[in-house]
Protein backbone atom coordinates (compact mmCIF):
# COMPACT_ATOMS: atom_id res chain seq x y z
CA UNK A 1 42.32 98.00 -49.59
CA UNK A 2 46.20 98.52 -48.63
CA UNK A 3 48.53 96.85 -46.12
CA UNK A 4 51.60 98.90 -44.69
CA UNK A 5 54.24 96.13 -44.76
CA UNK A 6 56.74 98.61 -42.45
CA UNK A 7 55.49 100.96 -39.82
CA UNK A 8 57.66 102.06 -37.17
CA UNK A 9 57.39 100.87 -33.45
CA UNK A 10 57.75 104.89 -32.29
CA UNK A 11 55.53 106.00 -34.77
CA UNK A 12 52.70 104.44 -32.75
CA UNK A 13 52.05 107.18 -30.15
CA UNK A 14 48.91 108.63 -28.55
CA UNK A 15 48.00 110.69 -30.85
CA UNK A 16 48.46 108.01 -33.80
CA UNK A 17 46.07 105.70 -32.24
CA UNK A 18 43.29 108.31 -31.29
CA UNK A 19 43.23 109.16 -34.64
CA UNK A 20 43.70 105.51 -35.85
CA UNK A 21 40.17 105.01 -37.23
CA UNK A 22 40.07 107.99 -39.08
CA UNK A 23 43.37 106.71 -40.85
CA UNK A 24 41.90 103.86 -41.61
CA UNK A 25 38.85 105.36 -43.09
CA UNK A 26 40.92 107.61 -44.93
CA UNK A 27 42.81 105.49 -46.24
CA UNK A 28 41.28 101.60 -46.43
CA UNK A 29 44.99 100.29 -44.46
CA UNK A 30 43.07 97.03 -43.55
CA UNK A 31 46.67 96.25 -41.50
CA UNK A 32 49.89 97.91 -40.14
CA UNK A 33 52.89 95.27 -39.88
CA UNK A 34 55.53 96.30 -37.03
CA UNK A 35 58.58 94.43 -37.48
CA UNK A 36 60.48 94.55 -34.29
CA UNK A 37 64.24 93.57 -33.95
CA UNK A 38 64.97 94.11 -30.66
CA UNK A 39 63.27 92.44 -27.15
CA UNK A 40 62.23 95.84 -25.85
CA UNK A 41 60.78 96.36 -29.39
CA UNK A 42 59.04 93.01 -29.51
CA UNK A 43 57.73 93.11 -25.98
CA UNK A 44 55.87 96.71 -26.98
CA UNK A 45 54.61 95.08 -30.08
CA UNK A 46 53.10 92.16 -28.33
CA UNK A 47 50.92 94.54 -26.15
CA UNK A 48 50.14 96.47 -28.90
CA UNK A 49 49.22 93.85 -31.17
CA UNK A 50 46.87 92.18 -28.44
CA UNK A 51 45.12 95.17 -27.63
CA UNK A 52 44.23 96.04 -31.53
CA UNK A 53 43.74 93.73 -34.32
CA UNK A 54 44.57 96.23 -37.04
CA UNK A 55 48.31 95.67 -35.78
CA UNK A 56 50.62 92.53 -36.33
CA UNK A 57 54.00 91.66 -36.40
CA UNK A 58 57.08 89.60 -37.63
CA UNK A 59 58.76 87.95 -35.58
CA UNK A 60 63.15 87.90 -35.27
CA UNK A 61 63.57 84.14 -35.53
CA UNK A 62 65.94 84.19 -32.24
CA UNK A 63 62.31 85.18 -30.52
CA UNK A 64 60.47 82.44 -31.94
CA UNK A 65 59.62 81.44 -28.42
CA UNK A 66 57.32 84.58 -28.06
CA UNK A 67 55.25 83.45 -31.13
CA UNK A 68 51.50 84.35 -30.45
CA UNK A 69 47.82 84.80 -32.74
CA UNK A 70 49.65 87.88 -33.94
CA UNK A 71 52.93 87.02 -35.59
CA UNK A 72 52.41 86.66 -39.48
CA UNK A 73 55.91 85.92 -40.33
CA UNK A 74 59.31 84.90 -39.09
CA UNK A 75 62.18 87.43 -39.82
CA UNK A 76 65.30 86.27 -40.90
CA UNK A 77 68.77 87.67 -41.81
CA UNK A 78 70.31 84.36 -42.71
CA UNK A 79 70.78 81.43 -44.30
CA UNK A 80 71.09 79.04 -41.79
CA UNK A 81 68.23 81.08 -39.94
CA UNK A 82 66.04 79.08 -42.65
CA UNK A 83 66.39 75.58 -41.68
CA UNK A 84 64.72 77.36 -37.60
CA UNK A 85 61.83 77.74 -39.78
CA UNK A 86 58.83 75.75 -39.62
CA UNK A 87 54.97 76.10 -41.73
CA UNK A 88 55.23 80.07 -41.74
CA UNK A 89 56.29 82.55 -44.05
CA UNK A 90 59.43 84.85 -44.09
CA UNK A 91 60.33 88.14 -43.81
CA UNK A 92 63.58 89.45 -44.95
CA UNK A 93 65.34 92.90 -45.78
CA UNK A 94 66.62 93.24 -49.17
CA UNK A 95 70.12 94.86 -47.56
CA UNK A 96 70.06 90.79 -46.48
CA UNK A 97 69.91 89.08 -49.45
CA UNK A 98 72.49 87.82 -52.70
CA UNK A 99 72.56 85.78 -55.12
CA UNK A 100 73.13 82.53 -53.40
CA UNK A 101 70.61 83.38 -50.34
CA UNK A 102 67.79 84.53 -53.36
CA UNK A 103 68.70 80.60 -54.91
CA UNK A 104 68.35 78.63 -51.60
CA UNK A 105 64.96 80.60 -50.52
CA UNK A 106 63.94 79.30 -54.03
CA UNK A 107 65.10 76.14 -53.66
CA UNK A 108 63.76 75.38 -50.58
CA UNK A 109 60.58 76.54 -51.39
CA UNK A 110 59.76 79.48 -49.15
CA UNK A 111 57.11 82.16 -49.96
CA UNK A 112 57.01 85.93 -48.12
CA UNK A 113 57.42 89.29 -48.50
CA UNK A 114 60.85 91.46 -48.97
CA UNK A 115 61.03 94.56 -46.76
CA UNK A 116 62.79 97.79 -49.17
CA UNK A 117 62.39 95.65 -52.24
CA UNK A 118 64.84 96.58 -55.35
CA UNK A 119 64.55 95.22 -58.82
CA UNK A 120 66.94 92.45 -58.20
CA UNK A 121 64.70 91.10 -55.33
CA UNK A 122 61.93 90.28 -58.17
CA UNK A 123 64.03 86.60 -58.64
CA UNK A 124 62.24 85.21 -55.12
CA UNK A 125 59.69 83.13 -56.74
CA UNK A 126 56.63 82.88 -53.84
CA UNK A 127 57.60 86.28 -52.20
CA UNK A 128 55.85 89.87 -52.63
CA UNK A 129 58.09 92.70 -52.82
CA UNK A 130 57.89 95.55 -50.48
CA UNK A 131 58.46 99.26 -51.91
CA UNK A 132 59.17 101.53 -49.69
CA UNK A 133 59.78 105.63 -51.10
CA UNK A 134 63.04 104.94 -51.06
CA UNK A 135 63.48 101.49 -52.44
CA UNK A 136 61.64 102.53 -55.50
CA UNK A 137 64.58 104.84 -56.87
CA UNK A 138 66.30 101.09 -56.98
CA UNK A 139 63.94 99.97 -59.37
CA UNK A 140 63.80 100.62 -63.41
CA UNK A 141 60.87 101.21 -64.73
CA UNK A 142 60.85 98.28 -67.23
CA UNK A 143 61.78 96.72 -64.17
CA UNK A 144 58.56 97.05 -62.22
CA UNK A 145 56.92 97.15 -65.36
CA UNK A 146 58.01 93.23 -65.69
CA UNK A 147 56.68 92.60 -62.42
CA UNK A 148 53.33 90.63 -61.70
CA UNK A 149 52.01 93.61 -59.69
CA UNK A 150 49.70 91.53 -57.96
CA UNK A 151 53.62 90.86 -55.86
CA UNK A 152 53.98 95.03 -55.11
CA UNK A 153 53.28 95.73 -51.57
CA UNK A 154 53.54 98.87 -50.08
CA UNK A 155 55.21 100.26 -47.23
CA UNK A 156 54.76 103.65 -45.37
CA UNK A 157 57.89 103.85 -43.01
CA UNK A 158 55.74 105.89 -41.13
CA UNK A 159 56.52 108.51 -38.87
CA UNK A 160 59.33 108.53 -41.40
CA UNK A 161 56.93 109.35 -44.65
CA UNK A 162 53.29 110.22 -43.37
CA UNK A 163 50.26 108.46 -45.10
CA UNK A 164 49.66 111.53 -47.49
CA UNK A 165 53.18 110.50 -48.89
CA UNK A 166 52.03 106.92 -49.06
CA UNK A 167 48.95 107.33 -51.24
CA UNK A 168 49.91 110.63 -53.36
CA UNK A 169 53.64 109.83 -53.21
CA UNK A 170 54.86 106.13 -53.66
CA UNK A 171 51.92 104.47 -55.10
CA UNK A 172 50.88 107.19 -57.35
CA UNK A 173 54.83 106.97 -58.56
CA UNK A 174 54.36 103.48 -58.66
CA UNK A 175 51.04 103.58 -60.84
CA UNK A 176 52.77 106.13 -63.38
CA UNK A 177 55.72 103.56 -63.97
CA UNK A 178 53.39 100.18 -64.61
CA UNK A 179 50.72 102.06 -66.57
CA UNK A 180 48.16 100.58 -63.51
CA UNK A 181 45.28 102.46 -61.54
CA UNK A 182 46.62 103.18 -58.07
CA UNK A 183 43.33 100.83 -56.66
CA UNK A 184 44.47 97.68 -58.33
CA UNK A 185 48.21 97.63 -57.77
CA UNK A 186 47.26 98.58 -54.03
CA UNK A 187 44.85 95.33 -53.78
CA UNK A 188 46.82 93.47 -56.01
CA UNK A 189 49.18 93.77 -53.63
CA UNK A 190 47.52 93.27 -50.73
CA UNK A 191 45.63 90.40 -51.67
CA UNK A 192 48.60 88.30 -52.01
CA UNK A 193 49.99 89.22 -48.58
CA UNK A 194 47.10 88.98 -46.86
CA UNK A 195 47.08 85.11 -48.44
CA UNK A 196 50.63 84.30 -47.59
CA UNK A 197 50.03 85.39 -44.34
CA UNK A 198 47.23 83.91 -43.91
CA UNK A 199 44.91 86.69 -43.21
CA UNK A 200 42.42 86.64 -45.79
């Protein structure tokens, strides 16, 4: 069982979604997460997202207007983007956060997931982390080791990194650092998401 916190909008062509249940055979994704920033972004992912339930999105809190079934998550950049937010979870880019933003999420008692989580991220109390292949060189391995890995989700970037990469690249490099099977980080992971956002 795996969710893919971060696939891209133009990743999702033809040929990805005639070959979408295969993937998903192959390799147990029970959902892919689009995270659109822009309105011609959000306005594909809407369409998408209604047509197949595998898909959902997060949601740029200056589009909270366009919330439907299918939004799992408000985006945010910002600090004063939090007090916009009402009963739903966050997501938020590492690249975003500091200190003081990390101490008022905690503060105000916000739970989520950070997209391209680093090690430093790990101080958000009721948020999972996100790794993405590239993230993970940000990370030490006593680090991750540290880290409830029932909090490490995983993120493809795909058509950046393909799903081979996902499996036999990042989490395998993920299970050699925290001395974990691959299986139970993956639906350790995945678990707590799916619970925070509220689709399991």
């Amino acid at each position: 069982m795996i969710l893919d916190m971060n696939i891209k909008l133009n990743g999702i062509d033809e040929d990805f979604l005639e070959e979408l249940d295969e993937l998903i055979e192959d390799t147990r994704v029970e959902y892919f997460i689009i995270n659109p920033k822009t309105k011609d972004e959000l306005e594909k992912t809407l369409e998408l997202c209604s047509d197949i339930q595998r898909f959902k999105y997060t949601l740029p809190i200056e589009f909270k207007e366009n919330k439907d079934e299918n939004c799992i998550a408000f985006k945010i950049s910002k600090v004063d983007e939090l007090d916009l937010v009402e009963n739903m979870p966050i997501v938020i880019d590492s690249i975003s956060l500091d200190d003081s933003f990390i101490d008022i999420i905690n503060q105000k008692g916000f739970n989520g997931v950070v997209i391209d989580a680093k090690e430093s991220d790990n101080r958000l109390e009721k948020f999972a982390y996100s790794i993405s292949h590239n993230s993970l060189k940000q990370w030490s391995k006593k680090g991750i080791t540290d880290t409830d890995f029932n909090k490490l989700a995983l993120q493809s970037d795909y058509p950046v990194f393909n799903y081979d990469e996902l499996l036999d690249g990042l989490l395998k490099d993920i299970s050699d650092l925290t001395f974990r099977a691959e299986q139970s980080i993956a639906s350790g992971g995945t678990r707590t998401v799916l619970k925070t956002f509220g689709l399991l």
